[in-house]
N, C-alpha and C. Protein backbone atom coordinates (compact mmCIF):
# COMPACT_ATOMS: atom_id res chain seq x y z
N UNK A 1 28.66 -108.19 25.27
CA UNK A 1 27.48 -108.91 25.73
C UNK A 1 26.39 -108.86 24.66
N UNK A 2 25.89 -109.92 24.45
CA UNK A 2 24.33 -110.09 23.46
C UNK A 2 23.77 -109.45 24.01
N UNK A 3 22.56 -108.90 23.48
CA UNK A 3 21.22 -108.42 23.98
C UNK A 3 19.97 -109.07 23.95
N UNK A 4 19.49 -109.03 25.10
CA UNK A 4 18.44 -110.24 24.94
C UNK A 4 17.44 -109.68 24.25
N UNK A 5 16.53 -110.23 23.60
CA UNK A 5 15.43 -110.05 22.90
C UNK A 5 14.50 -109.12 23.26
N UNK A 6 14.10 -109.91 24.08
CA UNK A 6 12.97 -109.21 25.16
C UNK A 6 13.71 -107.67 25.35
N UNK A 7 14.54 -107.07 25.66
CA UNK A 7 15.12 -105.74 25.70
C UNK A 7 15.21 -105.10 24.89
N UNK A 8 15.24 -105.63 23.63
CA UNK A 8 15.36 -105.14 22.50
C UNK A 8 14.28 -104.32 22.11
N UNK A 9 13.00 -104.83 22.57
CA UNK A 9 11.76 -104.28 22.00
C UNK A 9 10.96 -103.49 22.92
N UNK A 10 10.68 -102.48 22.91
CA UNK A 10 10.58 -101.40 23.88
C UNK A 10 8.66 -101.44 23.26
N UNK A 11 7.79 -101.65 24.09
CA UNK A 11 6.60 -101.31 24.43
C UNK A 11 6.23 -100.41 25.24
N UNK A 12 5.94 -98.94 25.15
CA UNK A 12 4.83 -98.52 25.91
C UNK A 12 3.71 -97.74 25.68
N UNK A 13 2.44 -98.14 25.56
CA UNK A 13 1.23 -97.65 25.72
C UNK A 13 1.21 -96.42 25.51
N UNK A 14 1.79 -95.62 26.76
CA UNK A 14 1.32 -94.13 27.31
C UNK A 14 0.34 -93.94 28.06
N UNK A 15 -0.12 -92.74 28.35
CA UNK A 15 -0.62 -92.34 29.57
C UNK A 15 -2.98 -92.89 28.89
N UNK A 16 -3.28 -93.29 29.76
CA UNK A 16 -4.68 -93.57 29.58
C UNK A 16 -5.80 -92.50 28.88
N UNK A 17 -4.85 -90.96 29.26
CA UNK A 17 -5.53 -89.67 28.60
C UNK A 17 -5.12 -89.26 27.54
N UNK A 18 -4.22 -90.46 26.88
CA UNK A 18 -3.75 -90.04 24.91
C UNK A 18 -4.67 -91.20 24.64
N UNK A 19 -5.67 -91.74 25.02
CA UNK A 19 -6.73 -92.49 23.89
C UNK A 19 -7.97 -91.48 23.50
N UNK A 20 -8.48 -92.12 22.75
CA UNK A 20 -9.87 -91.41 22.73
C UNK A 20 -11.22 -92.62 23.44
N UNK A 21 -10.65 -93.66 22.77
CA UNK A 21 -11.82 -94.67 23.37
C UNK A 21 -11.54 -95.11 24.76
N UNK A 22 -12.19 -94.25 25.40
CA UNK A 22 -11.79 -94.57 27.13
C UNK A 22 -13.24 -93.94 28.11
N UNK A 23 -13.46 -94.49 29.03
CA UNK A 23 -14.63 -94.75 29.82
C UNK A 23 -14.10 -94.40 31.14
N UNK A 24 -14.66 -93.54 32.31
CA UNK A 24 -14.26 -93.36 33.49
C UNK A 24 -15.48 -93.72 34.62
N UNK A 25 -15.54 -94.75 35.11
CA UNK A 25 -16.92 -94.18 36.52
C UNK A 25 -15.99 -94.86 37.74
N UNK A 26 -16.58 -93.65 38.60
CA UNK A 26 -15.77 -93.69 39.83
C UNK A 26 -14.41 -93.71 39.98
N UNK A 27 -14.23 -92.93 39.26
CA UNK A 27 -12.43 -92.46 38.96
C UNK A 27 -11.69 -93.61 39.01
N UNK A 28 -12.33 -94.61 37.88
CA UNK A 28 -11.29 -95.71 37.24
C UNK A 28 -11.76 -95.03 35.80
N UNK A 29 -10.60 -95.21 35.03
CA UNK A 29 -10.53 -95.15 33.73
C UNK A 29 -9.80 -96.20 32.96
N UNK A 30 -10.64 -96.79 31.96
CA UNK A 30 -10.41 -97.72 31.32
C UNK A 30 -10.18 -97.64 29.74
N UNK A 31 -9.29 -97.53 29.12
CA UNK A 31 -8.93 -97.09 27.73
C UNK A 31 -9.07 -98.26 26.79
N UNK A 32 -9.30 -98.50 25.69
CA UNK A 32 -8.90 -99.54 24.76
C UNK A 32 -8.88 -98.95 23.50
N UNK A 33 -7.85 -100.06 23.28
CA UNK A 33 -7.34 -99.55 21.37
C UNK A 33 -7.92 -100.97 20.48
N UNK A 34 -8.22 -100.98 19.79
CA UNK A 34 -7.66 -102.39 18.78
C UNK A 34 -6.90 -102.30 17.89
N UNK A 35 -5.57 -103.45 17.94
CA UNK A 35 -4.42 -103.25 17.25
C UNK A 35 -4.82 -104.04 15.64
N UNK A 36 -5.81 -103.24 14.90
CA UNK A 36 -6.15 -103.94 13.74
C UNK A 36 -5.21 -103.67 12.92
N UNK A 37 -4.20 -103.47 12.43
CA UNK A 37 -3.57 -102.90 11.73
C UNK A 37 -2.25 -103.13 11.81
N UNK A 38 -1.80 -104.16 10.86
CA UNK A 38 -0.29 -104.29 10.72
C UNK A 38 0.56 -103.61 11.19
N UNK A 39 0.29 -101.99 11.18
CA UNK A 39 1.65 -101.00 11.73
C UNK A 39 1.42 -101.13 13.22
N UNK A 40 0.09 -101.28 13.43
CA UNK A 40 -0.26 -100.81 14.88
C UNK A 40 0.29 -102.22 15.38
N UNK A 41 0.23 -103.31 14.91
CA UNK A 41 0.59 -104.86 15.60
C UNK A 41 1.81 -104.20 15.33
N UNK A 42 2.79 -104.26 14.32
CA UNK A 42 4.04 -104.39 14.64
C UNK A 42 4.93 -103.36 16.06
N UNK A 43 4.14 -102.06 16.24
CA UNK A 43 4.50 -101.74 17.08
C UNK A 43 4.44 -102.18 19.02
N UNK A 44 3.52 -103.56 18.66
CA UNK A 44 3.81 -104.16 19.98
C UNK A 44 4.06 -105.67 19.85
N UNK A 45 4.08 -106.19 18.52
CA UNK A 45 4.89 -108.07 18.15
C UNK A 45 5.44 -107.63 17.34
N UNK A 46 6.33 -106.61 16.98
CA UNK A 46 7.56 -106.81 16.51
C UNK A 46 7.22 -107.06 15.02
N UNK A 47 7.67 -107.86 14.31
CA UNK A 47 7.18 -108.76 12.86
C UNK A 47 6.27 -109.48 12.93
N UNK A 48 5.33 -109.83 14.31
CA UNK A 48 4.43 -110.32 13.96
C UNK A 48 3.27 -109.67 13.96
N UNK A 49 2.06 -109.76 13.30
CA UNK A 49 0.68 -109.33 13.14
C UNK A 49 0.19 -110.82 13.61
N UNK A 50 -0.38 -110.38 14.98
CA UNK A 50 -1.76 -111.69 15.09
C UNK A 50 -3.35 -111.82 13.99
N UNK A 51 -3.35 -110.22 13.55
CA UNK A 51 -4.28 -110.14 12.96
C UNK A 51 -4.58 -111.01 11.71
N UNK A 52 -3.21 -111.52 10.82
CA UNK A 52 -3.00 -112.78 9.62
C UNK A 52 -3.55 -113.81 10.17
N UNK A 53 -3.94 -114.35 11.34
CA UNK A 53 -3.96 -115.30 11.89
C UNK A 53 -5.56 -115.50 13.01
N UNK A 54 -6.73 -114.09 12.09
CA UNK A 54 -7.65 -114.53 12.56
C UNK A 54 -7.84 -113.79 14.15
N UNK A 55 -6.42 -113.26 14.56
CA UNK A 55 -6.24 -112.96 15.75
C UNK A 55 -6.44 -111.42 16.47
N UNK A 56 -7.25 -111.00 17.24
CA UNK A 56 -7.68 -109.24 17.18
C UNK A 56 -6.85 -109.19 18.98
N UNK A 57 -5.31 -108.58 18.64
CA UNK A 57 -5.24 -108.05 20.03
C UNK A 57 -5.95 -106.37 20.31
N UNK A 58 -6.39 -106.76 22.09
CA UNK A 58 -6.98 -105.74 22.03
C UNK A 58 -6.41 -105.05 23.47
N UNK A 59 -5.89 -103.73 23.16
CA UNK A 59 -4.83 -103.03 24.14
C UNK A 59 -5.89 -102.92 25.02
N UNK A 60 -5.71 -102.84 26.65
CA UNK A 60 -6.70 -102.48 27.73
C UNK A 60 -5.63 -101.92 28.93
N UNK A 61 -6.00 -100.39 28.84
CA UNK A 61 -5.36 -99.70 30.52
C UNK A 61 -6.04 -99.18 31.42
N UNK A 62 -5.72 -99.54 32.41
CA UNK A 62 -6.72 -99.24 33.52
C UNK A 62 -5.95 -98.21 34.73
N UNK A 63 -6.59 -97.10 34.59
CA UNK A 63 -5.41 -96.11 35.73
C UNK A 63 -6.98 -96.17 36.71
N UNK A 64 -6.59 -96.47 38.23
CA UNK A 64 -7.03 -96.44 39.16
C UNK A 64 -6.81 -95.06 40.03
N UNK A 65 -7.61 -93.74 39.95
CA UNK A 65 -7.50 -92.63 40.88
C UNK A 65 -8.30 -92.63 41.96
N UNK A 66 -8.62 -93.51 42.26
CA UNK A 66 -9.22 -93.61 43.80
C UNK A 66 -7.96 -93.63 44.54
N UNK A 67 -8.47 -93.94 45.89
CA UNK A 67 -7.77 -94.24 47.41
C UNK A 67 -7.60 -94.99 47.84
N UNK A 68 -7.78 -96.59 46.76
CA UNK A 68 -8.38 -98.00 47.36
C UNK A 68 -7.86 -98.78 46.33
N UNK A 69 -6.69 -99.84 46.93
CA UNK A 69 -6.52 -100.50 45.62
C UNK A 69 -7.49 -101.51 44.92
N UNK A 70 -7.40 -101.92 43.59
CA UNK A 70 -8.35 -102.82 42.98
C UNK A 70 -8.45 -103.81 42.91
N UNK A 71 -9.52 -105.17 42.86
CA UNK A 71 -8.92 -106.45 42.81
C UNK A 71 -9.30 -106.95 40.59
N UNK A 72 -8.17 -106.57 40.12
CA UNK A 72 -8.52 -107.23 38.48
C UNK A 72 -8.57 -108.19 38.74
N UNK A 73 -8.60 -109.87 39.24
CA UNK A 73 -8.20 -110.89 39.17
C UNK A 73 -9.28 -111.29 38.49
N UNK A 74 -10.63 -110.86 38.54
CA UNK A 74 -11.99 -111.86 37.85
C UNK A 74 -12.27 -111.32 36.96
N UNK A 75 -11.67 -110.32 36.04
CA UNK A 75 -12.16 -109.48 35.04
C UNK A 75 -12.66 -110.22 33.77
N UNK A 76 -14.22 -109.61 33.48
CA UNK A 76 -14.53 -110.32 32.20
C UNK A 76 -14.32 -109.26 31.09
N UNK A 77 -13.78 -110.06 29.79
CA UNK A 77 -13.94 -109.35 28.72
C UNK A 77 -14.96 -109.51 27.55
N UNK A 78 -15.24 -108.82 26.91
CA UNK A 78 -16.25 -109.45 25.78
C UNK A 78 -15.97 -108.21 24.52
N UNK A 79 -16.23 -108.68 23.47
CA UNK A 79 -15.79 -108.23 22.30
C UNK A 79 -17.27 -108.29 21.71
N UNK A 80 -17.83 -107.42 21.53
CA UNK A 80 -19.22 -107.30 20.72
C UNK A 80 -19.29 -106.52 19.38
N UNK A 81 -19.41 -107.36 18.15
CA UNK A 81 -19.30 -107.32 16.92
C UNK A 81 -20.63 -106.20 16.60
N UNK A 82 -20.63 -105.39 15.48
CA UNK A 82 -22.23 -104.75 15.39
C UNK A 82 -23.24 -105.50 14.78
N UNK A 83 -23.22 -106.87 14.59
CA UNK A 83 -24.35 -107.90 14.17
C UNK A 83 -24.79 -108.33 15.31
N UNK A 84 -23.97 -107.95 16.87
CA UNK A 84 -24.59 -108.35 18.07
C UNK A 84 -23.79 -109.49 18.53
N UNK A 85 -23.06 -110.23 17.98
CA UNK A 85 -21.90 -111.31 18.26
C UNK A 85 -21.33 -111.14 19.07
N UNK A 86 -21.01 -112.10 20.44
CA UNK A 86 -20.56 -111.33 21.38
C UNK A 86 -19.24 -112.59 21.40
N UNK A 87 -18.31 -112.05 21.60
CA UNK A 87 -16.96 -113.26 21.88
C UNK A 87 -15.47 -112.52 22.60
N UNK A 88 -15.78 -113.98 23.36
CA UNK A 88 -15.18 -113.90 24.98
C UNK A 88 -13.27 -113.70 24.40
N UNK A 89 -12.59 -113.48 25.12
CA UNK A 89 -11.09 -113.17 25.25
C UNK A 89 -10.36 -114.66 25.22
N UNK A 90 -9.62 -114.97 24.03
CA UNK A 90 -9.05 -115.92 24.18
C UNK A 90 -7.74 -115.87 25.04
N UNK A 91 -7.49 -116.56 26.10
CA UNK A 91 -6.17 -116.75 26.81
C UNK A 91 -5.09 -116.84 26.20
N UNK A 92 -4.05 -115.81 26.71
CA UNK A 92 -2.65 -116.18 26.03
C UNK A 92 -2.04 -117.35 25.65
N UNK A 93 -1.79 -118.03 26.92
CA UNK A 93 -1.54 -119.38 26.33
C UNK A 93 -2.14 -120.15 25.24
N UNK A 94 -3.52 -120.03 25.33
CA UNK A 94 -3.95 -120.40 24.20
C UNK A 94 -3.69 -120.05 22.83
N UNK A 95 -3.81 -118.27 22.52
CA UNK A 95 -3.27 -117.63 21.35
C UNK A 95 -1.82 -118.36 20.85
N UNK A 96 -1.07 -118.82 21.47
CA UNK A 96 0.26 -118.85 21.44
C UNK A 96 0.17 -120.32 20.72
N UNK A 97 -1.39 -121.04 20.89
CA UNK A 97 -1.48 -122.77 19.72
C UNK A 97 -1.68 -122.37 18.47
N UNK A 98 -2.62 -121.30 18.53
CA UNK A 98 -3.33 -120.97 17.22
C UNK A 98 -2.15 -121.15 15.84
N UNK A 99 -3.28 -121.52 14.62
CA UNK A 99 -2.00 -121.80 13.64
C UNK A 99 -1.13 -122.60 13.64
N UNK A 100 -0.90 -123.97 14.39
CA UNK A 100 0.28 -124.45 14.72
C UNK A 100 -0.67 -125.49 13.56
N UNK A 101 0.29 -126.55 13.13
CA UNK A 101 -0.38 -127.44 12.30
C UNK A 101 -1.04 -128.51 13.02
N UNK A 102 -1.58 -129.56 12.24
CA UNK A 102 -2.43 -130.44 13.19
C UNK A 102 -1.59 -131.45 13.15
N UNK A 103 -1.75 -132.12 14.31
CA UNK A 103 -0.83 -133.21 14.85
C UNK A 103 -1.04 -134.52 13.52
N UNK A 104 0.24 -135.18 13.04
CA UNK A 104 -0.57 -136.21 12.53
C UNK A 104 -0.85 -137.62 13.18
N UNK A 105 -1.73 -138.38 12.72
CA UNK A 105 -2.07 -139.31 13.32
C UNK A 105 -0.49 -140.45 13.67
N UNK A 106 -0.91 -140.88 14.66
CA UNK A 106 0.14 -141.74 15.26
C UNK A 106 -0.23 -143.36 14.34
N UNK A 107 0.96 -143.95 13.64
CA UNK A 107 1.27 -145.27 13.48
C UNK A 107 1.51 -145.86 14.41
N UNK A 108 1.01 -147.38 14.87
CA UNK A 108 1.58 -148.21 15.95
C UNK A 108 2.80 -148.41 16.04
N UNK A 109 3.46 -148.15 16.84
CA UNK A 109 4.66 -148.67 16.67
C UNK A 109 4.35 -150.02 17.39
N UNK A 110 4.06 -150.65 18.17
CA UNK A 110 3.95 -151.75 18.35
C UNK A 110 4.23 -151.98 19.95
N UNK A 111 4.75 -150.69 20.40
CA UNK A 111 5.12 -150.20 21.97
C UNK A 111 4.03 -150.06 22.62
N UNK A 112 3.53 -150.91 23.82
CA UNK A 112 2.86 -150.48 24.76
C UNK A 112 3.05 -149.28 25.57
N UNK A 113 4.36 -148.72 25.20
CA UNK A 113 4.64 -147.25 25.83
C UNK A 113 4.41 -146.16 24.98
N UNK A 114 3.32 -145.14 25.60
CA UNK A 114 3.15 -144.07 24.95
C UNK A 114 4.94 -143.06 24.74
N UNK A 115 5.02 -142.96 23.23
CA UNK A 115 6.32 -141.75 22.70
C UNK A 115 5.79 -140.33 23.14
N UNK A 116 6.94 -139.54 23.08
CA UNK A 116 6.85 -138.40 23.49
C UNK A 116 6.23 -137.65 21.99
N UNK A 117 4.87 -137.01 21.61
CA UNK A 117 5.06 -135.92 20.35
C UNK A 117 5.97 -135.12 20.00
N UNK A 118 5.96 -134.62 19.11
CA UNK A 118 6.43 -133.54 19.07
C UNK A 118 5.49 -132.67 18.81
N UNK A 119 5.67 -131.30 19.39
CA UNK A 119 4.62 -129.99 19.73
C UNK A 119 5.14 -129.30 18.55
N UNK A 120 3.93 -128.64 17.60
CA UNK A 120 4.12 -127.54 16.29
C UNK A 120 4.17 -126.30 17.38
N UNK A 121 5.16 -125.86 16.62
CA UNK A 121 4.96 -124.34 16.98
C UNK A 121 3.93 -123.99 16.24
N UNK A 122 3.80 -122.63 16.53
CA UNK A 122 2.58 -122.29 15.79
C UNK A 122 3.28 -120.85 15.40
N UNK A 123 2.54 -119.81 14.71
CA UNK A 123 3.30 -118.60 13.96
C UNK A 123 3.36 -117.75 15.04
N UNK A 124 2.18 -117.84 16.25
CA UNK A 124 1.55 -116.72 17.33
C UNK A 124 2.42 -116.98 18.43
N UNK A 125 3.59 -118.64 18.62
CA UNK A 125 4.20 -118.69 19.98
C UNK A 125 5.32 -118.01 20.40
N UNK A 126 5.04 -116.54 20.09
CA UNK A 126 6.11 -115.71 20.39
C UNK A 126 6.00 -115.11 22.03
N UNK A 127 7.31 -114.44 22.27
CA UNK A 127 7.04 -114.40 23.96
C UNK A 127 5.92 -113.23 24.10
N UNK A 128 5.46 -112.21 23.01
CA UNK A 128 5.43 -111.10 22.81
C UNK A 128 4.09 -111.36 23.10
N UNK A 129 3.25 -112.34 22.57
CA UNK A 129 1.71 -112.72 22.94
C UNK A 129 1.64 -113.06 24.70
N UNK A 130 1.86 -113.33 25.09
CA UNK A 130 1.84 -113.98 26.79
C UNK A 130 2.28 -112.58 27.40
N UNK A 131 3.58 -112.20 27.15
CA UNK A 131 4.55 -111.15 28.07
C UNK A 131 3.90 -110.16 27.55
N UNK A 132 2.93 -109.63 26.48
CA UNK A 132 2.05 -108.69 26.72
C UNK A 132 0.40 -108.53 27.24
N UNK A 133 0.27 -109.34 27.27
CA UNK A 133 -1.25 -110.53 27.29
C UNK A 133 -1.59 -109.56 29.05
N UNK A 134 -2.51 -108.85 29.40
CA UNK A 134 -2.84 -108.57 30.78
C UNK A 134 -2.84 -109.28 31.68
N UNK A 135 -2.39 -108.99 33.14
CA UNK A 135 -1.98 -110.32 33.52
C UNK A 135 -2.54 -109.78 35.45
N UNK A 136 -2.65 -108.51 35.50
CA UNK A 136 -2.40 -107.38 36.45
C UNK A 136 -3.51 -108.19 37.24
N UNK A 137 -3.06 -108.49 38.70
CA UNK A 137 -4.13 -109.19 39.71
C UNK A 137 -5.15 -107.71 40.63
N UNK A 138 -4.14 -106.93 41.43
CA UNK A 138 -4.47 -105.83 41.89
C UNK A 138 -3.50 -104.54 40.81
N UNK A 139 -4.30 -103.38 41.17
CA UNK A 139 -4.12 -101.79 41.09
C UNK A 139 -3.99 -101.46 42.14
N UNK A 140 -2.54 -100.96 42.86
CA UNK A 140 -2.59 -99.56 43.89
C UNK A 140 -3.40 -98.64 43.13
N UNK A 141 -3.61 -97.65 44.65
CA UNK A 141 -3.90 -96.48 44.45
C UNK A 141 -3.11 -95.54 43.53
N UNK A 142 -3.56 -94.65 42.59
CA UNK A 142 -2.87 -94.13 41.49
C UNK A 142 -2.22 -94.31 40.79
N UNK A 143 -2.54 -95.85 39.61
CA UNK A 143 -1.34 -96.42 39.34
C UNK A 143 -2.25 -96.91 38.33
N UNK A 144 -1.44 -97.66 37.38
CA UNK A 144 -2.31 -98.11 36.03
C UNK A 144 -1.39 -99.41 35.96
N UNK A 145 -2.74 -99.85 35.02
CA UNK A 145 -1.82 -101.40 34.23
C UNK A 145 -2.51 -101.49 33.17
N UNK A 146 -1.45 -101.99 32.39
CA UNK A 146 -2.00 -102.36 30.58
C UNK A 146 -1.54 -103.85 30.73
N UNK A 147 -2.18 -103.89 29.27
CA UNK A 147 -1.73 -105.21 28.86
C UNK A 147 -2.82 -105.57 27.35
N UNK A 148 -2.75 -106.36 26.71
CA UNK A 148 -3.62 -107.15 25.47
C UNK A 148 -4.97 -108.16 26.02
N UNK A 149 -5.67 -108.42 25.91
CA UNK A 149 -6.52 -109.09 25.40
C UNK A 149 -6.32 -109.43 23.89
N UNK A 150 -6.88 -111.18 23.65
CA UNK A 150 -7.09 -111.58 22.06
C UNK A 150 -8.68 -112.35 21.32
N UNK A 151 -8.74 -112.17 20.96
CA UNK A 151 -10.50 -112.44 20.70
C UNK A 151 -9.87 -112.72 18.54
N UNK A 152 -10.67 -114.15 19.07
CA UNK A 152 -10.70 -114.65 17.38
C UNK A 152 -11.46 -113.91 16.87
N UNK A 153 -11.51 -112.88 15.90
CA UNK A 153 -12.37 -112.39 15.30
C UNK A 153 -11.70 -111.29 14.13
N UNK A 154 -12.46 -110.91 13.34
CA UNK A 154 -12.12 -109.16 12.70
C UNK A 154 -12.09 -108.50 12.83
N UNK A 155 -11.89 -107.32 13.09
CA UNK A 155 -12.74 -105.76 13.70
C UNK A 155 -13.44 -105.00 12.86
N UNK A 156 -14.10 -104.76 13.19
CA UNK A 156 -15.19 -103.81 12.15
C UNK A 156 -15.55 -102.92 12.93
N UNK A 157 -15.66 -101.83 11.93
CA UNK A 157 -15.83 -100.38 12.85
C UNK A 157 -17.63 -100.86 13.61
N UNK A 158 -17.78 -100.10 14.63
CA UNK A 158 -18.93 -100.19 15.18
C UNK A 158 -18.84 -101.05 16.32
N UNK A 159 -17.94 -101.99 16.64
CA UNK A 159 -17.64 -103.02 17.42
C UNK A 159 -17.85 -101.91 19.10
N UNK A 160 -17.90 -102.93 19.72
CA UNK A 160 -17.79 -102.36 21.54
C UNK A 160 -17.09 -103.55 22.35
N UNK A 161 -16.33 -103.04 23.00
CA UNK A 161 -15.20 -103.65 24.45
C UNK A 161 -16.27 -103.05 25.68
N UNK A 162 -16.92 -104.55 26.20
CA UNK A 162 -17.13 -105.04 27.54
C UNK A 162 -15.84 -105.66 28.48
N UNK A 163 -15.98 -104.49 29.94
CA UNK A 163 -15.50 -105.04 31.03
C UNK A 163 -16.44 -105.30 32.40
N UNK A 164 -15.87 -105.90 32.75
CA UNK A 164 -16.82 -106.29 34.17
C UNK A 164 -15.68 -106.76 35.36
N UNK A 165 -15.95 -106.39 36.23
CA UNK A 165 -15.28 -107.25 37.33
C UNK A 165 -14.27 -106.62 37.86
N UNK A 166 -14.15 -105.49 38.03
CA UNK A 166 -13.40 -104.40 39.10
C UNK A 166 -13.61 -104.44 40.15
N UNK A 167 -12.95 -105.07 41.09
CA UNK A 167 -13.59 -104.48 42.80
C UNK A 167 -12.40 -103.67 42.95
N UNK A 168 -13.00 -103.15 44.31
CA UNK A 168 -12.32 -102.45 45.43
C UNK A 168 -11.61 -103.85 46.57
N UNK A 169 -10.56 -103.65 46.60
CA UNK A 169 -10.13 -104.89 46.81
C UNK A 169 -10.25 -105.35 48.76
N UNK A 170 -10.34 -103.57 49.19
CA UNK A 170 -11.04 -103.88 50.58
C UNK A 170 -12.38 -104.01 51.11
N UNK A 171 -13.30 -103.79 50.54
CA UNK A 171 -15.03 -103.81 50.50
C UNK A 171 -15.60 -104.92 49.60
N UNK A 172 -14.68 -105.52 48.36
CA UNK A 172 -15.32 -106.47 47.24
C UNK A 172 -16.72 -105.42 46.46
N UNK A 173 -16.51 -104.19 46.87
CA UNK A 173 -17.83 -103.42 45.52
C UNK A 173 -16.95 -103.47 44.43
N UNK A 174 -18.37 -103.76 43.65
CA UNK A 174 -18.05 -103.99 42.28
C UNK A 174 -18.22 -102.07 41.39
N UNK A 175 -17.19 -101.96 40.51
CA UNK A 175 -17.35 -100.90 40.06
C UNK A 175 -18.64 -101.41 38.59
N UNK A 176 -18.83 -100.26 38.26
CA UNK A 176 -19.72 -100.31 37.24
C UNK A 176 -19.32 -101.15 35.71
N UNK A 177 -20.08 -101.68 35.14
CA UNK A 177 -19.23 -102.42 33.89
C UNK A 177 -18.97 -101.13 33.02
N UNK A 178 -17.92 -101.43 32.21
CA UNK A 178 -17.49 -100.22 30.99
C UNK A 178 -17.59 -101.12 29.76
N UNK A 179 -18.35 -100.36 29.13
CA UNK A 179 -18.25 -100.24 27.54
C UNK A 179 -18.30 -98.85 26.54
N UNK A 180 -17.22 -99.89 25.42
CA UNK A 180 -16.42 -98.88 25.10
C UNK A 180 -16.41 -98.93 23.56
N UNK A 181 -17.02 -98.15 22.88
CA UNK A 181 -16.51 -98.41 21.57
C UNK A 181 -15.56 -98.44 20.44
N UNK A 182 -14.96 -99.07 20.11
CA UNK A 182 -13.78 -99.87 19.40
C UNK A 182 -13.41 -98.81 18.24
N UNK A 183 -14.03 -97.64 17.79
CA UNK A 183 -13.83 -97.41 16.21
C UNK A 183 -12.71 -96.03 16.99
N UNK A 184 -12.19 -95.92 17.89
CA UNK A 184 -11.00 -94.94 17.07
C UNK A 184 -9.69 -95.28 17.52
N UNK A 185 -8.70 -94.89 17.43
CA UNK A 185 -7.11 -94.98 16.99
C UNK A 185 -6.55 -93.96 17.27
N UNK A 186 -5.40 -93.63 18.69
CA UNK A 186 -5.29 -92.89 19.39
C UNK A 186 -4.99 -91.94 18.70
């Protein structure tokens, strides 16, 4: 039997208490890494680095030790540069256009029927951007979820990871926002 791809490549994080850049209120803890770094990308895209491409994935785990599961579904992210630049989380799907070439312009053919394009891949449309990309709607009780965030940008030490938008998924309270600063590497 072949081996499928996707099996081939073994991702995992680890536990939320091997980071250093991690934030706790009200016994949620929220960790982040930034995968600036070729070794550090290849250990979760394989051969690819999003970072060639303009592209900053940014690891985010969230272990929930309350008694109450969570609702992630509205979570905001923000990526704040130390010039004060603040920029929002680009969507997987989206990451996955980036780099693709630009369409070229269409000649008439003379058909009142629109042809089908053809779609560029792009270097980023690997499954590895999406199928790691955070995706987690709720948190049970005592339980964590990771996943990437991608934000067009560079990283530069000094940077900070804004979250917002944790509830408690039976009351709708909002937990406190976390920020987190970006400069260390587990």
């Amino acid at each position: 039997m072949w081996a499928d791809k996707k099996s081939d490549t073994k991702f995992s994080p680890g536990p939320v208490a091997s980071y250093k850049a991690k934030q706790t209120n009200d016994k949620v803890t929220v960790a982040v890494m930034a995968y600036d770094t070729e070794e550090l990308a290849h250990t979760a895209f394989g051969k690819l680095d999003p970072n060639q491409y303009g592209v900053l994935p940014v690891l985010v785990i969230i272990q929930n030790d309350t008694d109450q599961a969570l609702k992630l579904d509205h979570l905001e992210v923000d990526y704040t540069g130390v010039d004060g630049r603040h920029v929002e989380a680009t969507p997987a799907a989206d990451v996955q256009t980036l780099g693709a070439g630009a369409e070229h312009p269409r000649i008439g053919s003379g058909s009142p029927l629109p042809l089908p394009r053809r779609t560029h891949k792009g270097p980023l449309n690997t499954w590895e951007i999406e199928g790691r990309g955070f995706a987690a709607k709720m948190l049970p009780p005592h339980e964590s979820a990771n996943g990437f965030f991608y934000f067009q940008i560079e990283h530069r030490p000094g940077a900070k990871f804004f979250l917002t938008g944790i509830k408690e998924a039976a009351t709708g309270k909002d937990f406190f926002f976390f920020e987190i600063p970006l400069d260390y590497h587990r």
